[in-house]
N, C-alpha and C. Protein backbone atom coordinates (compact mmCIF):
# COMPACT_ATOMS: atom_id res chain seq x y z
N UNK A 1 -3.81 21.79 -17.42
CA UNK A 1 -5.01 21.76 -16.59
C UNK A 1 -4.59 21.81 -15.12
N UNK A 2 -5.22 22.41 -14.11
CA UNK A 2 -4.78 22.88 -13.07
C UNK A 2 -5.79 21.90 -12.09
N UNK A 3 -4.89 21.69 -10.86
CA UNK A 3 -5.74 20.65 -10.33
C UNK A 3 -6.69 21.19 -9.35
N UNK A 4 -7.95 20.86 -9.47
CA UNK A 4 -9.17 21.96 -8.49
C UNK A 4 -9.48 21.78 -7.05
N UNK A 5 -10.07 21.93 -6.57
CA UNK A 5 -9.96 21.80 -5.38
C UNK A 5 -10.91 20.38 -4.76
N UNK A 6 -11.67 19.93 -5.37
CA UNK A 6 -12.06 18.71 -5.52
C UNK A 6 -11.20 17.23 -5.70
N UNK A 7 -10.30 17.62 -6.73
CA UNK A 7 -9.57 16.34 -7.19
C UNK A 7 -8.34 17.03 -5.61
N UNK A 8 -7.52 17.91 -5.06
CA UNK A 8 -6.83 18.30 -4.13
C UNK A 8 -7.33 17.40 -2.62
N UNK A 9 -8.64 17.20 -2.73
CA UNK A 9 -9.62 16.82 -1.70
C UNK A 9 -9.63 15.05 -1.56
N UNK A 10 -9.35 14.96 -2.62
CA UNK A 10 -9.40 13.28 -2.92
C UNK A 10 -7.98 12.81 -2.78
N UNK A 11 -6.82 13.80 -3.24
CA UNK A 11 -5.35 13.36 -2.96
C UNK A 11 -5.66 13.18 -1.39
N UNK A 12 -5.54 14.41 -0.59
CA UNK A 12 -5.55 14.70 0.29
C UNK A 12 -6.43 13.43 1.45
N UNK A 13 -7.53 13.22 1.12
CA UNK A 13 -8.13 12.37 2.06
C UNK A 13 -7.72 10.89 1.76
N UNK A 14 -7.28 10.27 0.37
CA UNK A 14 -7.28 8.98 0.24
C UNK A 14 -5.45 8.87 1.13
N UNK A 15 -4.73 10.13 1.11
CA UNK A 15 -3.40 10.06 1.56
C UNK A 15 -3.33 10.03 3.09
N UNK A 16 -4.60 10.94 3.47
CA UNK A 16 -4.47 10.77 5.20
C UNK A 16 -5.30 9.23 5.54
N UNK A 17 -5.75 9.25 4.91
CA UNK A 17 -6.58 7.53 5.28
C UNK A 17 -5.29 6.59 4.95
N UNK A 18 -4.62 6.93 4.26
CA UNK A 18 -3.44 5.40 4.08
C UNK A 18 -2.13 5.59 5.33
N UNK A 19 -2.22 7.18 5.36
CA UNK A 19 -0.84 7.25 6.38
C UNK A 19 -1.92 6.92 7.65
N UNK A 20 -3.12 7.24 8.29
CA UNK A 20 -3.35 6.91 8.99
C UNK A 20 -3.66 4.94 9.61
N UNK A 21 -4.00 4.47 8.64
CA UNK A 21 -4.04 3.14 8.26
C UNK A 21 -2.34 2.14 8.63
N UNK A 22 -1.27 2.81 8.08
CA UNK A 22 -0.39 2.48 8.34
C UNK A 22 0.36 2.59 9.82
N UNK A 23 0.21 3.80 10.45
CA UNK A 23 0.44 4.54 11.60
C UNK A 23 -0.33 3.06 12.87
N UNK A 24 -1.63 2.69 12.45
CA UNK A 24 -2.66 1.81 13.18
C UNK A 24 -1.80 0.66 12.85
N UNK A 25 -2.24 0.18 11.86
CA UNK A 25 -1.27 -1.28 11.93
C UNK A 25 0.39 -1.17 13.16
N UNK A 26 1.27 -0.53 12.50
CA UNK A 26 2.76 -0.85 12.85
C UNK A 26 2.43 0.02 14.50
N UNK A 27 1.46 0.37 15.03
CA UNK A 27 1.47 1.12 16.44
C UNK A 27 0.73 -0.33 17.25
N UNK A 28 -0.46 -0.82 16.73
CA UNK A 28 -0.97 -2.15 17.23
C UNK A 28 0.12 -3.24 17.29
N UNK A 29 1.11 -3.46 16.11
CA UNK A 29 2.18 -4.76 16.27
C UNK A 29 3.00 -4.31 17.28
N UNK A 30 3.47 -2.88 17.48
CA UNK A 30 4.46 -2.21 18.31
C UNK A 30 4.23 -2.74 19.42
N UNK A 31 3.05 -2.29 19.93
CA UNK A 31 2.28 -2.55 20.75
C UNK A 31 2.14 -4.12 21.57
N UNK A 32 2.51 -4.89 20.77
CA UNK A 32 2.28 -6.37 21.36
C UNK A 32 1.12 -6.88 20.97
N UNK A 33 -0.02 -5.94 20.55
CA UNK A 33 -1.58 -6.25 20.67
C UNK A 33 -1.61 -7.57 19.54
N UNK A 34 -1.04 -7.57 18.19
CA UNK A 34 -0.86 -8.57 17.41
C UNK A 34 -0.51 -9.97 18.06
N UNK A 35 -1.46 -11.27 17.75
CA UNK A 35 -1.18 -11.95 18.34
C UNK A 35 -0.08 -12.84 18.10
N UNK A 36 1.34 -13.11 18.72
CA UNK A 36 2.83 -13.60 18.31
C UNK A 36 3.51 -12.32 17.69
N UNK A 37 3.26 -11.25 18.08
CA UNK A 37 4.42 -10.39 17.48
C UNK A 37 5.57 -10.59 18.76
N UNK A 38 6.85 -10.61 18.18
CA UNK A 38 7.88 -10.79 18.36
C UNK A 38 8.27 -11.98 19.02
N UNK A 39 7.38 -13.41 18.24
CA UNK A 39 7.48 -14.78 19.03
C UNK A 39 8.09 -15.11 17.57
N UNK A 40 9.04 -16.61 18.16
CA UNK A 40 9.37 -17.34 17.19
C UNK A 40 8.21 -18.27 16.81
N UNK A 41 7.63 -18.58 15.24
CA UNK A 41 6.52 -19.22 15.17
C UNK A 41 7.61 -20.64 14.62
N UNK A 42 6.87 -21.59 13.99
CA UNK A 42 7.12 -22.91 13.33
C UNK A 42 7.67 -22.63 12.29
N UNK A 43 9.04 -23.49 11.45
CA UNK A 43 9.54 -22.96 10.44
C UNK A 43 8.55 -22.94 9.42
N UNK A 44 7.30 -23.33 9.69
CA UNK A 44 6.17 -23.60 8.34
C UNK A 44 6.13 -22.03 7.71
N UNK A 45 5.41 -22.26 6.74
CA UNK A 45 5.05 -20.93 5.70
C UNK A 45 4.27 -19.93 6.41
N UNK A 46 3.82 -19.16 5.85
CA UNK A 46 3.24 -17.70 5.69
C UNK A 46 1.84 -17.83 6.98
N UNK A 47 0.93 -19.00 7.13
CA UNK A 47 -0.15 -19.43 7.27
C UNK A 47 0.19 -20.33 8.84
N UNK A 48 1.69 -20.71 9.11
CA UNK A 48 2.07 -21.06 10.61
C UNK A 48 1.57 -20.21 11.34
N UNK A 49 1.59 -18.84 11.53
CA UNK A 49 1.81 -18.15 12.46
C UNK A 49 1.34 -16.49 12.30
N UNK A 50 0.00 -16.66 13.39
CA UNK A 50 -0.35 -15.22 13.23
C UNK A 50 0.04 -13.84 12.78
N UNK A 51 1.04 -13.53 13.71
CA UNK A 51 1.70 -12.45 12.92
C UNK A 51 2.21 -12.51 11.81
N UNK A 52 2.66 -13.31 11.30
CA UNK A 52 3.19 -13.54 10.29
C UNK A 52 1.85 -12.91 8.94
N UNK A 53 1.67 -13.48 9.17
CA UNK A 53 -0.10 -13.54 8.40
C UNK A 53 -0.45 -12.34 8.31
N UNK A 54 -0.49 -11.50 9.46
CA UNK A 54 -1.31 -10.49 9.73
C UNK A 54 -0.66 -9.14 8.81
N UNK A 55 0.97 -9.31 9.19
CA UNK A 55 1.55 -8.78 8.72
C UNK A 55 1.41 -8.68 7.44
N UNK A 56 1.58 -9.85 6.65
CA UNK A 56 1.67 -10.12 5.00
C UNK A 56 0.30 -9.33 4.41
N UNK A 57 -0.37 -9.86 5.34
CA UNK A 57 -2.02 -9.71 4.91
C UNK A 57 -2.05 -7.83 4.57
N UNK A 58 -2.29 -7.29 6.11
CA UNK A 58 -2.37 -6.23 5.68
C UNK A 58 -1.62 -5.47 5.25
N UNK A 59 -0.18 -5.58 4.90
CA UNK A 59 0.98 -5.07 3.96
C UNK A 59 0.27 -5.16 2.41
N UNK A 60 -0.38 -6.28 2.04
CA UNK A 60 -0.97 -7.00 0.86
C UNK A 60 -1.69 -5.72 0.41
N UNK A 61 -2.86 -5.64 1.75
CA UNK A 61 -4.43 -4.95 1.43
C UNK A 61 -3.97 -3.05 1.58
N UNK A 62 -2.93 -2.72 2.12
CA UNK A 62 -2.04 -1.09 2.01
C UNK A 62 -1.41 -0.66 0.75
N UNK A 63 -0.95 -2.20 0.35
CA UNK A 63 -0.32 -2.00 -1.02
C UNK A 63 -1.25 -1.99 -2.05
N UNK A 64 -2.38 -2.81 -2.22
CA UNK A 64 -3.48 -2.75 -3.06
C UNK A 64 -4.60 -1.43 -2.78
N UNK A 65 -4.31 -0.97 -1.89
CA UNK A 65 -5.26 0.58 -1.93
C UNK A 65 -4.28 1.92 -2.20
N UNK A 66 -2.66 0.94 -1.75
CA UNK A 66 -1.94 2.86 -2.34
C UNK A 66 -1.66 2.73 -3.60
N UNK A 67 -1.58 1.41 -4.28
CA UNK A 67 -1.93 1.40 -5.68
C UNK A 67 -3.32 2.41 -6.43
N UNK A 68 -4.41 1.64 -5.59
CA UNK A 68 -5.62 2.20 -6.42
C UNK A 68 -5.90 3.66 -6.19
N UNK A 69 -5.30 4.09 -4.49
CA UNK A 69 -5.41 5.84 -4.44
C UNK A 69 -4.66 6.73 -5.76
N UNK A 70 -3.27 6.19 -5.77
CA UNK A 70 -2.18 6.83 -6.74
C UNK A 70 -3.12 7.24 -7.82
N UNK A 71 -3.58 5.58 -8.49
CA UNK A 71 -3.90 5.58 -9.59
C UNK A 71 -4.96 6.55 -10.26
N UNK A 72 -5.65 6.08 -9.55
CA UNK A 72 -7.06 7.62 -8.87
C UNK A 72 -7.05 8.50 -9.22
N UNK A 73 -5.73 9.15 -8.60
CA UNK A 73 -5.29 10.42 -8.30
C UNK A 73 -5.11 10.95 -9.43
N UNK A 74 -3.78 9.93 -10.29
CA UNK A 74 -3.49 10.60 -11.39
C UNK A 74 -4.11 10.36 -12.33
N UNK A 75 -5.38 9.81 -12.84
CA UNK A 75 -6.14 9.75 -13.80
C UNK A 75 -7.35 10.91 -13.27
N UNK A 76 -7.50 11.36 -12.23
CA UNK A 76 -8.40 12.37 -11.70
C UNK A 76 -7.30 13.75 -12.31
N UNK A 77 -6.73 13.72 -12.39
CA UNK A 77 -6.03 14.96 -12.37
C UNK A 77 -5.03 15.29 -13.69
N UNK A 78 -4.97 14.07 -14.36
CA UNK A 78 -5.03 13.67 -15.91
C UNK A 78 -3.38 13.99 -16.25
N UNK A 79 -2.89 13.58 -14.75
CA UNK A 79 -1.26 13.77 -15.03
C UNK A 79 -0.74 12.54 -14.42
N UNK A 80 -0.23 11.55 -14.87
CA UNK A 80 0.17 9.87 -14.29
C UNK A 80 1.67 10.73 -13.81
N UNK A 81 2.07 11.59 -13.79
CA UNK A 81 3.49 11.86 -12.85
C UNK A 81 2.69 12.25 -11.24
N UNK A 82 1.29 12.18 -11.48
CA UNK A 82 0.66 13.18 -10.17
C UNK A 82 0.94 11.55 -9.16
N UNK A 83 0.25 10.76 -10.34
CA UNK A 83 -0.32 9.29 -9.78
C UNK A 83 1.41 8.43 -9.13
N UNK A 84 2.60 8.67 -10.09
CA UNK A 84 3.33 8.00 -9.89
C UNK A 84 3.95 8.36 -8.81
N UNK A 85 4.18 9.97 -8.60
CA UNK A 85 4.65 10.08 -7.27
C UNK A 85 3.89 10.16 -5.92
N UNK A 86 2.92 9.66 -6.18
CA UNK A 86 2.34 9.48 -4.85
C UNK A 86 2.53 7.95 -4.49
N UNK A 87 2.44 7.24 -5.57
CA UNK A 87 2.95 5.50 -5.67
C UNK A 87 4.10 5.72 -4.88
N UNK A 88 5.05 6.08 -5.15
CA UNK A 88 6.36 6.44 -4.70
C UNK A 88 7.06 6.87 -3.16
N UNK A 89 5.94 8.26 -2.96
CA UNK A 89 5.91 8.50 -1.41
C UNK A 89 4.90 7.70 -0.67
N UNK A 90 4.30 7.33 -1.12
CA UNK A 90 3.36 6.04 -0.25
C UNK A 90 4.54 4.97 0.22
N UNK A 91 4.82 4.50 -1.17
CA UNK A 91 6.06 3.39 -0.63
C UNK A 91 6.94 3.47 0.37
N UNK A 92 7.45 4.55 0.09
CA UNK A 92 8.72 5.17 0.53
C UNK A 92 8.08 5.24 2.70
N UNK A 93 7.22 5.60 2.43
CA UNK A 93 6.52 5.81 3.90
C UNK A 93 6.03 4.71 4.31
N UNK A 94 5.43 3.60 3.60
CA UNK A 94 5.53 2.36 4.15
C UNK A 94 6.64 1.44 4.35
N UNK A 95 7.80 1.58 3.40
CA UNK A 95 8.97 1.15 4.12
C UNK A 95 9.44 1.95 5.75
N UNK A 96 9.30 3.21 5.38
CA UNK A 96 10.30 3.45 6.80
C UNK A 96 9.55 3.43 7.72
N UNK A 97 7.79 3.39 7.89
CA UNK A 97 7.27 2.67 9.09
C UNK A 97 7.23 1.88 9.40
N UNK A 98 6.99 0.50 8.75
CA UNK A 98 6.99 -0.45 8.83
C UNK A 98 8.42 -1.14 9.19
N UNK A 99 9.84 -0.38 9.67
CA UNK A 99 10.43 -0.94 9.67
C UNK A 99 10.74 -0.97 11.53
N UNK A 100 9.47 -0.33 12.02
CA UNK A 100 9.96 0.03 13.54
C UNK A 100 8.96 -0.96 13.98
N UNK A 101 7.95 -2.08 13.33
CA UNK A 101 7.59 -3.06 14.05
C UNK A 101 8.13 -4.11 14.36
N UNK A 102 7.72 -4.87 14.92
CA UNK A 102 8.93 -6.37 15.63
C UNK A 102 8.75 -7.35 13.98
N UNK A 103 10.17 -7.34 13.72
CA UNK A 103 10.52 -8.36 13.34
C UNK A 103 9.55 -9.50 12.78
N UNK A 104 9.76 -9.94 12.08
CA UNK A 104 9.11 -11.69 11.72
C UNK A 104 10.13 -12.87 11.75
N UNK A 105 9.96 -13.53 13.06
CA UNK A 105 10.94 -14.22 13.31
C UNK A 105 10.26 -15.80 13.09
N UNK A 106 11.53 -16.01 12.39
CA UNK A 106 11.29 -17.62 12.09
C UNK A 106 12.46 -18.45 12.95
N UNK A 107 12.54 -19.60 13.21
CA UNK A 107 13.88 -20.44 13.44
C UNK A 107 15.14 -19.97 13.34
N UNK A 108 16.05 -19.40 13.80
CA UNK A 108 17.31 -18.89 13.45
C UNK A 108 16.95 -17.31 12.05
N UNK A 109 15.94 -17.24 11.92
CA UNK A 109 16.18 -15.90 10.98
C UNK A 109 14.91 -14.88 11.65
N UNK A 110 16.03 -13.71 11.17
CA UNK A 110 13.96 -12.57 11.20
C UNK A 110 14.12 -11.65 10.23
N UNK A 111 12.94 -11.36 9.87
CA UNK A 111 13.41 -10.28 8.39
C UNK A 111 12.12 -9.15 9.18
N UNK A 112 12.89 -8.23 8.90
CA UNK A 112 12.36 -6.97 9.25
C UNK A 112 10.49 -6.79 8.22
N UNK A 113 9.62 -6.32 8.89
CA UNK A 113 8.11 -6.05 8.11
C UNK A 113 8.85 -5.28 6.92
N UNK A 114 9.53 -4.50 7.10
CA UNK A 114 10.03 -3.55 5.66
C UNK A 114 10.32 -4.73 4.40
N UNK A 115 11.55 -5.66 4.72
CA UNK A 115 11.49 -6.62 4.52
C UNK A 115 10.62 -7.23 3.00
N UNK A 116 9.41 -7.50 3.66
CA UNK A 116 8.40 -8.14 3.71
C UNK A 116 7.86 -7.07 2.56
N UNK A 117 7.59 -6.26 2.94
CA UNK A 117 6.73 -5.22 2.35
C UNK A 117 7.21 -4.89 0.77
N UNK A 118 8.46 -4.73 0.71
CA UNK A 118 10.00 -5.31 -0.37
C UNK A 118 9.60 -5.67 -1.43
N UNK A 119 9.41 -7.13 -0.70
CA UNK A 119 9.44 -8.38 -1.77
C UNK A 119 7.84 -8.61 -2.23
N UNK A 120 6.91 -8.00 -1.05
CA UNK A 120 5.83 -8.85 -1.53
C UNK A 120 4.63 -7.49 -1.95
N UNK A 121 4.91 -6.18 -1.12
CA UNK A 121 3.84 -5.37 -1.30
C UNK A 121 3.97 -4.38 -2.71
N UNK A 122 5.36 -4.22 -2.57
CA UNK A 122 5.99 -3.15 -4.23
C UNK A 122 5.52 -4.09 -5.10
N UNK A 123 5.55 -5.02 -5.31
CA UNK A 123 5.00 -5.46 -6.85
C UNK A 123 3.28 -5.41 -7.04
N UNK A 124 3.08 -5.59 -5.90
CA UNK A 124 1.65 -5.17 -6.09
C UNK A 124 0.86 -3.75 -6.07
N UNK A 125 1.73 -2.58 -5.51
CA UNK A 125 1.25 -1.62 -5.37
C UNK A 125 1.25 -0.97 -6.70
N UNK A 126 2.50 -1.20 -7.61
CA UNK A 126 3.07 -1.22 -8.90
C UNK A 126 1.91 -1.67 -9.70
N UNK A 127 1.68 -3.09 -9.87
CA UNK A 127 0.58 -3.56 -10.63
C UNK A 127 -1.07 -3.06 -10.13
N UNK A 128 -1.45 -2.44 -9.08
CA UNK A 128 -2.55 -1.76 -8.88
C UNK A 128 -2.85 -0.59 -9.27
N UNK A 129 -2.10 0.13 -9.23
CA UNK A 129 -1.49 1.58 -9.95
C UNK A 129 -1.39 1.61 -11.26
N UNK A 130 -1.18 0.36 -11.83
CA UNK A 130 -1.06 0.16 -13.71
C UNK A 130 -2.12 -0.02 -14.11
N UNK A 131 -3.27 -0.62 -13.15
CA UNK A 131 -4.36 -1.50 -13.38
C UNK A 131 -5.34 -0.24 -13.47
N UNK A 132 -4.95 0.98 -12.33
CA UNK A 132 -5.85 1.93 -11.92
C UNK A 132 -6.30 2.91 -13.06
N UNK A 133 -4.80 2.99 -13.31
CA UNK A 133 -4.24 4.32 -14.32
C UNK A 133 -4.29 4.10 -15.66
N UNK A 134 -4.36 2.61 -16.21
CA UNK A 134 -4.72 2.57 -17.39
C UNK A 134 -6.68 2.40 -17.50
N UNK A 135 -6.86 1.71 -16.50
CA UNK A 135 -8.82 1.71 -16.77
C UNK A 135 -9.04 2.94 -16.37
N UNK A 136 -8.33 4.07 -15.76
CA UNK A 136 -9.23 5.19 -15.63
C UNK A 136 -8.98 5.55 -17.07
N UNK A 137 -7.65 5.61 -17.88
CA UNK A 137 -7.44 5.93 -19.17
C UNK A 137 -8.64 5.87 -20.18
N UNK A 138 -8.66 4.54 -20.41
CA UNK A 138 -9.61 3.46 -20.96
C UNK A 138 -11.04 4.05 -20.66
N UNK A 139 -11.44 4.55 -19.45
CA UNK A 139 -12.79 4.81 -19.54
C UNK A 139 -13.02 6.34 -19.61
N UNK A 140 -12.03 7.23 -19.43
CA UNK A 140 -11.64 8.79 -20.33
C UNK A 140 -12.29 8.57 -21.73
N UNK A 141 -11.24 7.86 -22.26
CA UNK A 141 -11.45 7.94 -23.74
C UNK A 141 -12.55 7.19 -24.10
N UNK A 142 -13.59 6.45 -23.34
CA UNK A 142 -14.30 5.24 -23.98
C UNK A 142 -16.09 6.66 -23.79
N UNK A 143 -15.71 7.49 -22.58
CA UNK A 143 -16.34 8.58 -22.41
C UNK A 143 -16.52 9.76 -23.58
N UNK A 144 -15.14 9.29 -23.55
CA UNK A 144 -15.14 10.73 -24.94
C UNK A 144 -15.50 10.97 -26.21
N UNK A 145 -15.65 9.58 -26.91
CA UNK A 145 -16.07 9.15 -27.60
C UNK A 145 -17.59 9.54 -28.06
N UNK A 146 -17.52 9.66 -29.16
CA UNK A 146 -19.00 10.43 -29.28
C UNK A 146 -19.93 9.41 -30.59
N UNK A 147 -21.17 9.15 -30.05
CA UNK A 147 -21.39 7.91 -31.01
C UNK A 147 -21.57 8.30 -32.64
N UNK A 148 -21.57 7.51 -33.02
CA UNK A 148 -21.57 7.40 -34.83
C UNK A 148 -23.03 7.59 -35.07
């Protein structure tokens, strides 16, 4: 099955909305505009310190929509290699942007937003994308189904 120009339309726009999304975040922290980017906050957790937060947060909410775009994608287009490699170059592009914003500096340490994005956004973009790609599955076949 060949992909039409409709489902092309939906790769295409859910992909410029995430690279653009990402581009905004790590250009605003660049920027200083984030409030405590590149300050040392309190050794406390996640919830001390603005940037910190902001960071996690919307790394969280990028990873939970390039999950659900992927997933989308490749249940729209009824090929999960369509869905997985877009999981993939999404990632891949949120690591290497995310690695030109300031730092998250704690007490004697800083771990790069890439970092961050690592440990906390890949497992979720992973499990949004599983979540996506099997209920679009699930409601294919629950469609296809023809009653008794």
């Amino acid at each position: 099955m060949d992909v039409n120009d409709k489902q092309k339309m939906l790769i295409v726009r859910g992909s410029v909305t995430y690279l653009v999304l990402i581009v905004a975040i790590v250009s605003v922290a660049r920027l200083g505009l984030v409030p405590g980017a590149s300050e040392v906050g309190e050794a406390g957790g996640l919830f001390s310190h603005p940037y910190r937060l902001i960071m996690i947060l919307s790394g969280f909410l990028l990873a939970a929509g390039l999950g659900t775009i992927s997933g989308v994608a490749g249940v729209a287009t009824r090929r999960s290699w369509v869905g997985l490699g877009l999981l993939a170059l999404g990632g891949t592009t949120a690591l290497l942007l995310s690695q030109i914003a300031p730092a998250i500096l704690y007490p004697g340490d800083r771990y790069p937003v890439a970092f961050a994005w690592t440990v906390g956004g890949v497992p979720v973009a992973v499990v949004t994308w599983l979540a996506a790609t099997t209920g679009g599955w699930a409601a294919e076949r629950a469609s296809s189904r023809k009653p008794a």
